[in-house]
N, C-alpha and C. Protein backbone atom coordinates (compact mmCIF):
# COMPACT_ATOMS: atom_id res chain seq x y z
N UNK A 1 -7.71 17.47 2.28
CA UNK A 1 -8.50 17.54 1.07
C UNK A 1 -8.41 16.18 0.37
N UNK A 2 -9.64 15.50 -0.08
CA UNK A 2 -9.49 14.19 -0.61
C UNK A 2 -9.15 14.38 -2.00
N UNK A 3 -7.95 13.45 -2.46
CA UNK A 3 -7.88 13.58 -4.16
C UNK A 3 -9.11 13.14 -4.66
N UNK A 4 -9.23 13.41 -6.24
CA UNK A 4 -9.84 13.05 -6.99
C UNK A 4 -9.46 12.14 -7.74
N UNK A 5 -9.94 10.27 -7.29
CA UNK A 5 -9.35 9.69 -8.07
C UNK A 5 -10.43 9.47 -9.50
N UNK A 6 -10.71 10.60 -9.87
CA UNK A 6 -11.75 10.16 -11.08
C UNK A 6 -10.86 10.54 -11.77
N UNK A 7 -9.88 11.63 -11.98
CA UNK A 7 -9.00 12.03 -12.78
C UNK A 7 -7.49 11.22 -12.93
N UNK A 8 -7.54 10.06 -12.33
CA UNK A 8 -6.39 9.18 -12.86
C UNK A 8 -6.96 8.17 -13.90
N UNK A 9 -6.11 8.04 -14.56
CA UNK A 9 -6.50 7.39 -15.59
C UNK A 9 -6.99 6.09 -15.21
N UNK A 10 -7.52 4.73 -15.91
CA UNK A 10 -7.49 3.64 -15.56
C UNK A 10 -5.97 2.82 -15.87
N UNK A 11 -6.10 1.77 -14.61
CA UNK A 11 -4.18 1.36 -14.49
C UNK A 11 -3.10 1.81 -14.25
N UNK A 12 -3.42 3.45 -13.40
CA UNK A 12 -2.25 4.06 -12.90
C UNK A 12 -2.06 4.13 -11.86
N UNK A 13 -3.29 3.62 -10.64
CA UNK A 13 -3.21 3.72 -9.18
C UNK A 13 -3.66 2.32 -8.73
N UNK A 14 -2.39 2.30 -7.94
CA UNK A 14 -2.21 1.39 -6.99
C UNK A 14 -1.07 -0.11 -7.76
N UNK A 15 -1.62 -0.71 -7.19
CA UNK A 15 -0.34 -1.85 -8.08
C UNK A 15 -0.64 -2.37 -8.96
N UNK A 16 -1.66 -2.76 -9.33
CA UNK A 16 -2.43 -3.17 -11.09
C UNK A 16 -2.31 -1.85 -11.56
N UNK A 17 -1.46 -2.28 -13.29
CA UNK A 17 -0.92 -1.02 -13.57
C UNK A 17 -1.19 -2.19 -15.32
N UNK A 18 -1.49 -1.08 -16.47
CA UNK A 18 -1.18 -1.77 -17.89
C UNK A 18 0.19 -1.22 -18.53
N UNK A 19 0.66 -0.30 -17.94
CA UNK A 19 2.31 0.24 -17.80
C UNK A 19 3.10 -0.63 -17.41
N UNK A 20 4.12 -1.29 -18.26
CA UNK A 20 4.85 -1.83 -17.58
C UNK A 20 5.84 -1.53 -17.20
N UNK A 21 6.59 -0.32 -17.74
CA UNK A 21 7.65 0.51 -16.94
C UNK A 21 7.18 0.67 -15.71
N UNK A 22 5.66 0.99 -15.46
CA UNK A 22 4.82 1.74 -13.99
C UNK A 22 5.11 0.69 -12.78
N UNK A 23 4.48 -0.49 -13.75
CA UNK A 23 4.81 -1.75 -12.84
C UNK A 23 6.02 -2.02 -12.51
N UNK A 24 6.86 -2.11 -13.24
CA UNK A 24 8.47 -2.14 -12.97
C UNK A 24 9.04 -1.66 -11.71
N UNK A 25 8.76 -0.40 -12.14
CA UNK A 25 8.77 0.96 -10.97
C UNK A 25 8.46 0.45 -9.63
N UNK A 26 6.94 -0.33 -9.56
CA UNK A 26 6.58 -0.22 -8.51
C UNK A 26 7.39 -1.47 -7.65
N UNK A 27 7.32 -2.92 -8.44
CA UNK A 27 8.16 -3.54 -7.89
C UNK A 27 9.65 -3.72 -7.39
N UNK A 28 9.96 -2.44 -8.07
CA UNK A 28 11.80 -1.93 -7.65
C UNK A 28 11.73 -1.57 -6.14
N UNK A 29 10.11 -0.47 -6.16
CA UNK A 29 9.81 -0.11 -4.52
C UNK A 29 9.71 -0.93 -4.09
N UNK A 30 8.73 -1.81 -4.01
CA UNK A 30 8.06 -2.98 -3.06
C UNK A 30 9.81 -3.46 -2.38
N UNK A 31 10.24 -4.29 -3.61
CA UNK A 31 11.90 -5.02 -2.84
C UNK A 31 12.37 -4.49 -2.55
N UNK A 32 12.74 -2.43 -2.52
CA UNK A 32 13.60 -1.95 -1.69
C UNK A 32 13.14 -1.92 -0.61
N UNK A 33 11.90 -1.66 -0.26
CA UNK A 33 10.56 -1.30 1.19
C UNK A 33 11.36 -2.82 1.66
N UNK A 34 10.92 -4.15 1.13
CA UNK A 34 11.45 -5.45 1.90
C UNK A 34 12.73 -5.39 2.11
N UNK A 35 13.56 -5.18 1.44
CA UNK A 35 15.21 -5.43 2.00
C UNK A 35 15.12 -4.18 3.23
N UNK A 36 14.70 -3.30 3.20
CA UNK A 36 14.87 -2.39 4.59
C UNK A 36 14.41 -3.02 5.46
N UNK A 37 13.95 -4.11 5.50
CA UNK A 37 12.89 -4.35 6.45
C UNK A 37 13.74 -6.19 7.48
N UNK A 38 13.97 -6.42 5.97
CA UNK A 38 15.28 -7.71 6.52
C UNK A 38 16.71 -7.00 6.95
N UNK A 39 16.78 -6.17 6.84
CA UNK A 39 17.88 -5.66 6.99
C UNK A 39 17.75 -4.58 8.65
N UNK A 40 16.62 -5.01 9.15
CA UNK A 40 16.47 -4.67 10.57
C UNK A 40 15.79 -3.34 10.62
N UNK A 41 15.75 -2.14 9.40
CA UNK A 41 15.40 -1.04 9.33
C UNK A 41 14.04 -1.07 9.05
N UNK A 42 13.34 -0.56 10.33
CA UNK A 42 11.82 -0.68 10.40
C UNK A 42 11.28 1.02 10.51
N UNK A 43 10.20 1.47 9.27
CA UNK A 43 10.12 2.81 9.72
C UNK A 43 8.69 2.52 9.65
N UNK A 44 8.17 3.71 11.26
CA UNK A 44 6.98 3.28 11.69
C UNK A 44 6.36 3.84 11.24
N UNK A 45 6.73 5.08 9.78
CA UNK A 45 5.40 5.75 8.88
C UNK A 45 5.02 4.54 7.72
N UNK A 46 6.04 3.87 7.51
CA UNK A 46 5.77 3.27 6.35
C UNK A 46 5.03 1.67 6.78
N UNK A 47 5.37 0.66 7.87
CA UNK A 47 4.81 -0.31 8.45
C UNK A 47 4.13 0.01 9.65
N UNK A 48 2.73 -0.67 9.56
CA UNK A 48 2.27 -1.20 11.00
C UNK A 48 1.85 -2.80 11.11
N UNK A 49 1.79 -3.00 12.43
CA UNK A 49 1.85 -4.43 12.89
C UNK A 49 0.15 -4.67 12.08
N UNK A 50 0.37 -5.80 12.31
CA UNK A 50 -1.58 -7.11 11.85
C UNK A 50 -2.11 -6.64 12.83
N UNK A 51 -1.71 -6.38 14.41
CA UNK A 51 -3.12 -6.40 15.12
C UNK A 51 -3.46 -4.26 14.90
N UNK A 52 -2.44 -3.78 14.22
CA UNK A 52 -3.21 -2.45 14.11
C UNK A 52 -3.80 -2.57 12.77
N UNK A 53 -3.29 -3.29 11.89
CA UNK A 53 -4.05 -3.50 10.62
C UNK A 53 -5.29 -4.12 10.58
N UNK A 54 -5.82 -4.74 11.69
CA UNK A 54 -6.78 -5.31 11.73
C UNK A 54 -8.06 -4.38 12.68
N UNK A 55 -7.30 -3.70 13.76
CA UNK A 55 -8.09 -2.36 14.36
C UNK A 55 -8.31 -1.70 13.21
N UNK A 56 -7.60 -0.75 12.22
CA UNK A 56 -7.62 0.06 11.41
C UNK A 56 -9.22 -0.21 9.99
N UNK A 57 -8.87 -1.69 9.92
CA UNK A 57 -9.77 -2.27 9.03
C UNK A 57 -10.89 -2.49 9.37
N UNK A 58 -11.50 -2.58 11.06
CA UNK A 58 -12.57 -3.12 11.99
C UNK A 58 -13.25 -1.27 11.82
N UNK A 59 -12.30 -0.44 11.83
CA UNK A 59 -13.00 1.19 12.25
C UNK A 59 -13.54 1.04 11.13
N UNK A 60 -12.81 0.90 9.43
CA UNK A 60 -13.30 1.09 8.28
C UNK A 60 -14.87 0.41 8.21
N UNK A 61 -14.49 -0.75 8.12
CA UNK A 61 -15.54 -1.61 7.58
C UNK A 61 -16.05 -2.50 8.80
N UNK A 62 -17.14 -1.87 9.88
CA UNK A 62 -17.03 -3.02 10.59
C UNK A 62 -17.76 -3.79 10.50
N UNK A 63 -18.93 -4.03 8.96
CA UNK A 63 -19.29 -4.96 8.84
C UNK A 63 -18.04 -6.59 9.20
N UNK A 64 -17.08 -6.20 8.83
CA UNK A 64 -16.09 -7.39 9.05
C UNK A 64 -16.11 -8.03 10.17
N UNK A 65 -16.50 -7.30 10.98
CA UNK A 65 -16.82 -8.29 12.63
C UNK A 65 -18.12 -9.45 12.14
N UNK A 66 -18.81 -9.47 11.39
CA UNK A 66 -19.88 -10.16 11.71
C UNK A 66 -19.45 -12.06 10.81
């Protein structure tokens, strides 16, 4: 079922945020997500490689090939 992002407010989704606790928040995640990641612990729900990020983005939009 797709959310409804009409019902989030403006500045609560995604990483542009006018919250700055929200923002806070999010950058506490971001550097814990990176130190797991220097720290050798790779989880394959949360990362994928550039060349699947770039398949993934070609299905979306494939105007991007041109």
């Amino acid at each position: 079922m797709a959310k409804d992002y009409d019902s989030i407010p403006v500045g609560k989704l995604g990483f542009y945020t006018d919250d700055l606790d929200v923002f806070e928040a999010r950058i506490a995640e971001i550097e814990a997500d990176m130190e797991e990641v220097e720290a050798g612990y790779e989880d394959p729900e949360k990362w994928v490689t550039s060349e699947q990020m770039d398949e993934e983005l070609l299905k979306e939009f494939p105007w991007l090939k041109e």
